[in-house]
C-alpha atoms as a PDB file:
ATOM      1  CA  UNK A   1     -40.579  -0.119 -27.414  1.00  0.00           C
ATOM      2  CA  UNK A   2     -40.839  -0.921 -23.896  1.00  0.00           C
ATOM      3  CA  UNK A   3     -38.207  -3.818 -24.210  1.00  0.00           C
ATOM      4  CA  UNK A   4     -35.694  -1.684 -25.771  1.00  0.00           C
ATOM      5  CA  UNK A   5     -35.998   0.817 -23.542  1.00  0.00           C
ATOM      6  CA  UNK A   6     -35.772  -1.515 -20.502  1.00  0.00           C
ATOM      7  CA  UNK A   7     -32.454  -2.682 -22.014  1.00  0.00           C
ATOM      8  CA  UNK A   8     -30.977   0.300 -22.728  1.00  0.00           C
ATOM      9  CA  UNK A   9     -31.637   1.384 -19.102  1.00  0.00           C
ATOM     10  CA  UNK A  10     -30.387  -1.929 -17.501  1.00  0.00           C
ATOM     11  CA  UNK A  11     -27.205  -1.466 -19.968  1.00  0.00           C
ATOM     12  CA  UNK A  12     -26.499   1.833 -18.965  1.00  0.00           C
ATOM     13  CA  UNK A  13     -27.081   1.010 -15.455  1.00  0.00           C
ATOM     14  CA  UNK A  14     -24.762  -1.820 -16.042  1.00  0.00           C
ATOM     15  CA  UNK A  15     -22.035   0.324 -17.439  1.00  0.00           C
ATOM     16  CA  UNK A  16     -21.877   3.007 -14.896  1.00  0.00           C
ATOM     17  CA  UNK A  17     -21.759   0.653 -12.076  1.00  0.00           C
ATOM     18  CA  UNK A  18     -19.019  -1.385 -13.554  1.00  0.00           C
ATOM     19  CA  UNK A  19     -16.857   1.337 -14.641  1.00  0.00           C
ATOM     20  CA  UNK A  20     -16.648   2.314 -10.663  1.00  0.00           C
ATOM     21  CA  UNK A  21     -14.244   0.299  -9.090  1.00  0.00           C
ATOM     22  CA  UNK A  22     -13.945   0.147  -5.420  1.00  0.00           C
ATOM     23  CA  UNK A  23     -11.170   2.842  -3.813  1.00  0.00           C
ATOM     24  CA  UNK A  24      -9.403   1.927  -0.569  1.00  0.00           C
ATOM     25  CA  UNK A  25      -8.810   4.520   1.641  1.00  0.00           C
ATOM     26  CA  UNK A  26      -5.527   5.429   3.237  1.00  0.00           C
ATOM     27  CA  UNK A  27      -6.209   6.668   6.296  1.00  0.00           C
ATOM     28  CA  UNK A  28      -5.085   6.741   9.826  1.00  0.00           C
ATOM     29  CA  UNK A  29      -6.549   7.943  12.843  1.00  0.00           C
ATOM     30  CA  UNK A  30      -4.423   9.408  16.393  1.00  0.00           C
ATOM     31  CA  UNK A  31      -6.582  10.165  19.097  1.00  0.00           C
ATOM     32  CA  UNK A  32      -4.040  12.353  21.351  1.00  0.00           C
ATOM     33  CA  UNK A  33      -5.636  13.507  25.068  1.00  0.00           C
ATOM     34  CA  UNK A  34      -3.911  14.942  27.732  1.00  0.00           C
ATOM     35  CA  UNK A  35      -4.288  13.838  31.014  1.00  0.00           C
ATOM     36  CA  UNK A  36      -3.053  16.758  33.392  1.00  0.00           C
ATOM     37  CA  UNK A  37      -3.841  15.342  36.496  1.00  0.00           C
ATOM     38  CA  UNK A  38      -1.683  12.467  35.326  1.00  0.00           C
ATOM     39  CA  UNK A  39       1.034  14.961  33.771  1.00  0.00           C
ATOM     40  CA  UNK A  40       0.892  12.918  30.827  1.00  0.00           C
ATOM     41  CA  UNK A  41      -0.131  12.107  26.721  1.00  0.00           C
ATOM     42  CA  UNK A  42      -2.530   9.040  26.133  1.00  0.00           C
ATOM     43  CA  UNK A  43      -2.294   8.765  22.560  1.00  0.00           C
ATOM     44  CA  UNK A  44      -5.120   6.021  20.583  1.00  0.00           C
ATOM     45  CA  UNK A  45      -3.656   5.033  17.231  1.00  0.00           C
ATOM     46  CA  UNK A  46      -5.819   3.580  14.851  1.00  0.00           C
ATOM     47  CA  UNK A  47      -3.863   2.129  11.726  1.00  0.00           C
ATOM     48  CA  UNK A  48      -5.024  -0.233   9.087  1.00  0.00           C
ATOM     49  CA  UNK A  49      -2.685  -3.179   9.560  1.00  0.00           C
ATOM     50  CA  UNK A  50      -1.986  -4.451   6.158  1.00  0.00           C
ATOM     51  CA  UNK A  51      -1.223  -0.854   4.925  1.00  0.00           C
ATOM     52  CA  UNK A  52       1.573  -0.781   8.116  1.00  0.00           C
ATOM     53  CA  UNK A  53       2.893  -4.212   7.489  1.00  0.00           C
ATOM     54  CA  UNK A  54       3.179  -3.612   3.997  1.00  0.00           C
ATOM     55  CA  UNK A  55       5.347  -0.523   5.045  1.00  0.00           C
ATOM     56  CA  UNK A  56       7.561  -1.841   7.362  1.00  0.00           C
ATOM     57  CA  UNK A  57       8.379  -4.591   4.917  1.00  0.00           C
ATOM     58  CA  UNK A  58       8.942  -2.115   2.872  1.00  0.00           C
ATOM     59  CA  UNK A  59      11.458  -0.787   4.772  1.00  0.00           C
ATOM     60  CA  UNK A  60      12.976  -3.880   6.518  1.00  0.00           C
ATOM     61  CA  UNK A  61      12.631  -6.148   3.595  1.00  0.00           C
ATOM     62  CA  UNK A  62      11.502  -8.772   5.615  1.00  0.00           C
ATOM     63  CA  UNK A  63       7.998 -10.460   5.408  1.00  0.00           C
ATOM     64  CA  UNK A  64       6.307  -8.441   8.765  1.00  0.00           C
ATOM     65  CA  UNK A  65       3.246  -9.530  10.605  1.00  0.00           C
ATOM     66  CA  UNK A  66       1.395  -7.483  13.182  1.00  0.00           C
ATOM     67  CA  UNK A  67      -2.054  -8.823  15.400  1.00  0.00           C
ATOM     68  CA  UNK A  68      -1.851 -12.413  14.217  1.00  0.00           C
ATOM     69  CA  UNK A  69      -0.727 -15.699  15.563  1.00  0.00           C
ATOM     70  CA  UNK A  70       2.299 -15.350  12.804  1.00  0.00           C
ATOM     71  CA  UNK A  71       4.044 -11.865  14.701  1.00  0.00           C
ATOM     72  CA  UNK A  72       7.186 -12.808  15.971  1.00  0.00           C
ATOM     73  CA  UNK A  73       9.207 -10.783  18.690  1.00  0.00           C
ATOM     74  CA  UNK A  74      11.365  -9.324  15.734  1.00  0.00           C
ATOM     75  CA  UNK A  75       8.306  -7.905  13.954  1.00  0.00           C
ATOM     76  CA  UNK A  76       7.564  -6.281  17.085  1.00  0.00           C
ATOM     77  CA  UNK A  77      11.257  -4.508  17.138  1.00  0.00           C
ATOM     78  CA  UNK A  78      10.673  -3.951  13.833  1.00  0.00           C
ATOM     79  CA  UNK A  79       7.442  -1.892  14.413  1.00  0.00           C
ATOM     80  CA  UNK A  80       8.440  -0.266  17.865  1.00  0.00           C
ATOM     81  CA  UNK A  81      11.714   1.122  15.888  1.00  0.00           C
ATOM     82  CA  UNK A  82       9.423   2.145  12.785  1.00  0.00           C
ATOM     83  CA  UNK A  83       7.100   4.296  15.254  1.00  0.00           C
ATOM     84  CA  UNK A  84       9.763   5.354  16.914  1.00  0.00           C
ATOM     85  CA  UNK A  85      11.318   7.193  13.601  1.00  0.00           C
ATOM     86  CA  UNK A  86       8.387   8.111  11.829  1.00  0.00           C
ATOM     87  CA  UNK A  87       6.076   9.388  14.992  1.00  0.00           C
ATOM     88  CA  UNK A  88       7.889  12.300  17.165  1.00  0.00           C
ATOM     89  CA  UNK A  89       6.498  14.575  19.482  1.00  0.00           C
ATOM     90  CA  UNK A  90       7.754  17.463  21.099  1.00  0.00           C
ATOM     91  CA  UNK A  91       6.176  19.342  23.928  1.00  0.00           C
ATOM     92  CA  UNK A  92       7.191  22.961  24.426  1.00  0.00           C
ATOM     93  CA  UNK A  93      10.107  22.443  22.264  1.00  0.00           C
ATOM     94  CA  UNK A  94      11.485  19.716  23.608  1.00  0.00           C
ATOM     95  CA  UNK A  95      11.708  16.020  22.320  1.00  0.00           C
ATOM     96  CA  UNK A  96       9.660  13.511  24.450  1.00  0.00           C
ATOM     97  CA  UNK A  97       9.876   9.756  24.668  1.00  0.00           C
ATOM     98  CA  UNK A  98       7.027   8.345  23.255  1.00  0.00           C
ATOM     99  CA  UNK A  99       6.040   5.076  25.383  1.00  0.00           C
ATOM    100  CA  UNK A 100       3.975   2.158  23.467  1.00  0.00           C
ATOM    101  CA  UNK A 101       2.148   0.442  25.703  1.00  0.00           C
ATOM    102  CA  UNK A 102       0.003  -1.984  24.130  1.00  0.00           C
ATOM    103  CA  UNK A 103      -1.930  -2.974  21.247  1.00  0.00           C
ATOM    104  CA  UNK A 104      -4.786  -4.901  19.822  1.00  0.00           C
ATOM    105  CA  UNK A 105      -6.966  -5.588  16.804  1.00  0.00           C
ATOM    106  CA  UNK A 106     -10.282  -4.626  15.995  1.00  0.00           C
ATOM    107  CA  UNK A 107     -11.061  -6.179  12.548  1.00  0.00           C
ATOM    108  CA  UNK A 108      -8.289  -5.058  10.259  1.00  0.00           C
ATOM    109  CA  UNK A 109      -7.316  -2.202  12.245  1.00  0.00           C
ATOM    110  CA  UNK A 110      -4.152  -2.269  14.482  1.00  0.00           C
ATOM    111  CA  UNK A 111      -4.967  -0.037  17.481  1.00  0.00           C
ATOM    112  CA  UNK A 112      -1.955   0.759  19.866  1.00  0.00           C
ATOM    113  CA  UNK A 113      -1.787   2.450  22.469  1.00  0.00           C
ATOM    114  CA  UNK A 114       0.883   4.891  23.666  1.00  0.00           C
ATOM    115  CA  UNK A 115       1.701   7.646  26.454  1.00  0.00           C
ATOM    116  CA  UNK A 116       4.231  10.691  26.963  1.00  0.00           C
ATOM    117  CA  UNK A 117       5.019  10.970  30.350  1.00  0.00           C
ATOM    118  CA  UNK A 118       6.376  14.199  32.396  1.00  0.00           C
ATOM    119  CA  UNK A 119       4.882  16.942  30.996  1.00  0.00           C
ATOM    120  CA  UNK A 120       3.384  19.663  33.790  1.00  0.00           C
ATOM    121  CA  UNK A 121       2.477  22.334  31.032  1.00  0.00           C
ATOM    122  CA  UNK A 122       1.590  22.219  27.444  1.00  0.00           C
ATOM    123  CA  UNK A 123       2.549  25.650  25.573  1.00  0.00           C
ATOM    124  CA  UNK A 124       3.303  24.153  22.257  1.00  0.00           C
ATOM    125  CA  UNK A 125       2.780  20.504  20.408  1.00  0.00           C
ATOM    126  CA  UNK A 126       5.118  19.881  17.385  1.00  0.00           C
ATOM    127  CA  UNK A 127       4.278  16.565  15.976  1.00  0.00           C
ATOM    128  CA  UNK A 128       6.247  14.544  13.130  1.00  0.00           C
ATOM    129  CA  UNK A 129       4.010  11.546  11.672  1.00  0.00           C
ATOM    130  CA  UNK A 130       5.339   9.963   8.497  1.00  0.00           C
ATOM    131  CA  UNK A 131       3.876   6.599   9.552  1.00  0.00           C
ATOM    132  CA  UNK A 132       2.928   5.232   6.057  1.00  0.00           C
ATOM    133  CA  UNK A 133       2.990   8.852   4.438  1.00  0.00           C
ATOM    134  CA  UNK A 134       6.387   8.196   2.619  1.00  0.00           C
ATOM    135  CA  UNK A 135       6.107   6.574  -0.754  1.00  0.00           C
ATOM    136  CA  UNK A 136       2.050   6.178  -0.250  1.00  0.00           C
ATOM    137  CA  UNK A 137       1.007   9.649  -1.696  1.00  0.00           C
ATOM    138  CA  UNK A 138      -2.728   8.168  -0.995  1.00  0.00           C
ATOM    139  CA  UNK A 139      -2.203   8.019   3.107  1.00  0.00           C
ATOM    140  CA  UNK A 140      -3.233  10.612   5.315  1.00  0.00           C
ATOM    141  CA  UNK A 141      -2.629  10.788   9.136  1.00  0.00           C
ATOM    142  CA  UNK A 142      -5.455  12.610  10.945  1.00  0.00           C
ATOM    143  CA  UNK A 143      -4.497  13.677  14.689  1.00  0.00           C
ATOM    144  CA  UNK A 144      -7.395  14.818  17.144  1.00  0.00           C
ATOM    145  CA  UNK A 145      -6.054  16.381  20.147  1.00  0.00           C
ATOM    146  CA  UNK A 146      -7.821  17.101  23.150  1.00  0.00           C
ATOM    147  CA  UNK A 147      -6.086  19.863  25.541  1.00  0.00           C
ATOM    148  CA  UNK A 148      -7.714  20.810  28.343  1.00  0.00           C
ATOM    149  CA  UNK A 149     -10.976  20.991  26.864  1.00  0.00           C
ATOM    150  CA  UNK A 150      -9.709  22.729  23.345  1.00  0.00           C
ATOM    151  CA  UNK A 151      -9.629  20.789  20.786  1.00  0.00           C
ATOM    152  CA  UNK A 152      -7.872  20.314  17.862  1.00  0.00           C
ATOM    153  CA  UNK A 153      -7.130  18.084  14.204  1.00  0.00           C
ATOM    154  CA  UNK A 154      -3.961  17.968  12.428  1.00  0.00           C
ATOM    155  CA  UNK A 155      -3.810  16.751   8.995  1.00  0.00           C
ATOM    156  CA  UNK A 156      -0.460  14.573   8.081  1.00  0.00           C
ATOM    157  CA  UNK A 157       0.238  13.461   4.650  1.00  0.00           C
ATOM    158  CA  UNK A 158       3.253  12.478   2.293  1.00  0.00           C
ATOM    159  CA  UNK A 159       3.884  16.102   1.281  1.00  0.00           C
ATOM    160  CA  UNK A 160       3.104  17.821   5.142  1.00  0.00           C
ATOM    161  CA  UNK A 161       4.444  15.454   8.016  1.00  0.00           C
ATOM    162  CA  UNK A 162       5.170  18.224  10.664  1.00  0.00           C
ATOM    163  CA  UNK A 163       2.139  20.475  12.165  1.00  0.00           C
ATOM    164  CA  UNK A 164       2.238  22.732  15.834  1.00  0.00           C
ATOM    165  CA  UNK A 165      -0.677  23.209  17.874  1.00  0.00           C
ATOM    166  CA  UNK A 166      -0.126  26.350  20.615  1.00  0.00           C
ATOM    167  CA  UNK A 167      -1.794  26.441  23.136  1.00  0.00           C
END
């Protein structure tokens, strides 16, 4: 009796652990301060970067390869122009240049760094961020910003890419 019931439990136990498989999550994460002092953005992106190379060779149909040994100067043009089209901000309802300044990798997450510069006075933020979100209905885009002292999150997905923070 206790043998069967020792391999029922083990089969059950086997069952339910197989039938789980393990989910990826599509998720990105924008840390957005600003600096007032400095007049200025510093935006922290935090992207997984097989889920953005797999986009922008997506779009470019071209094999693309970010953080490695194997990135060329043209993936780099390729990812600069990407950001550039898919992450806009405008301050006070005005467009603003959005500056990438850097990058590095931190396992298999891209983190770049970029700044918006000029900006005395922040009345409004209107953010676009499609980065991945278009044709991955699984991504999401989460956007902490820190205004003088306030803070706030802004969710971005395939079906919402825009969201305003007043201030």
């Amino acid at each position: 009796m206790k043998k069967t019931l020792l391999i029922t439990f083990f089969g059950l136990l086997f069952f339910t652990v197989s039938s789980f498989s393990i989910h990826k999550f599509y998720v990105s994460l924008y840390q957005v301060n600003y600096a007032a002092e400095k007049k200025m953005l510093q935006i922290t992106a935090r992207i997984f970067v097989d889920d953005l190379e797999s986009a922008l060779s997506k779009k470019y149909q071209k094999k693309i390869n970010l953080g490695s040994q194997k990135e060329t100067e043209q993936d780099m043009i390729f990812f600069k122009k990407y950001m550039n089209e898919k992450f806009v901000i405008k301050v006070n309802g005005q467009s603003k240049i959005i500056n990438f300044l850097s990058k590095e990798m931190d396992g298999d997450v891209l983190i770049c760094y970029f700044n918006v510069k000029d900006i005395p006075k922040i009345n409004s933020l209107e953010v676009f961020n499609a980065v991945i979100t278009e044709g991955n209905s699984e991504q999401q885009n989460i956007m902490h910003f820190s205004i003088l002292g306030v803070k706030n999150t802004l969710l971005f997905t395939e079906s919402s890419s825009t969201g305003v923070i007043n201030h």
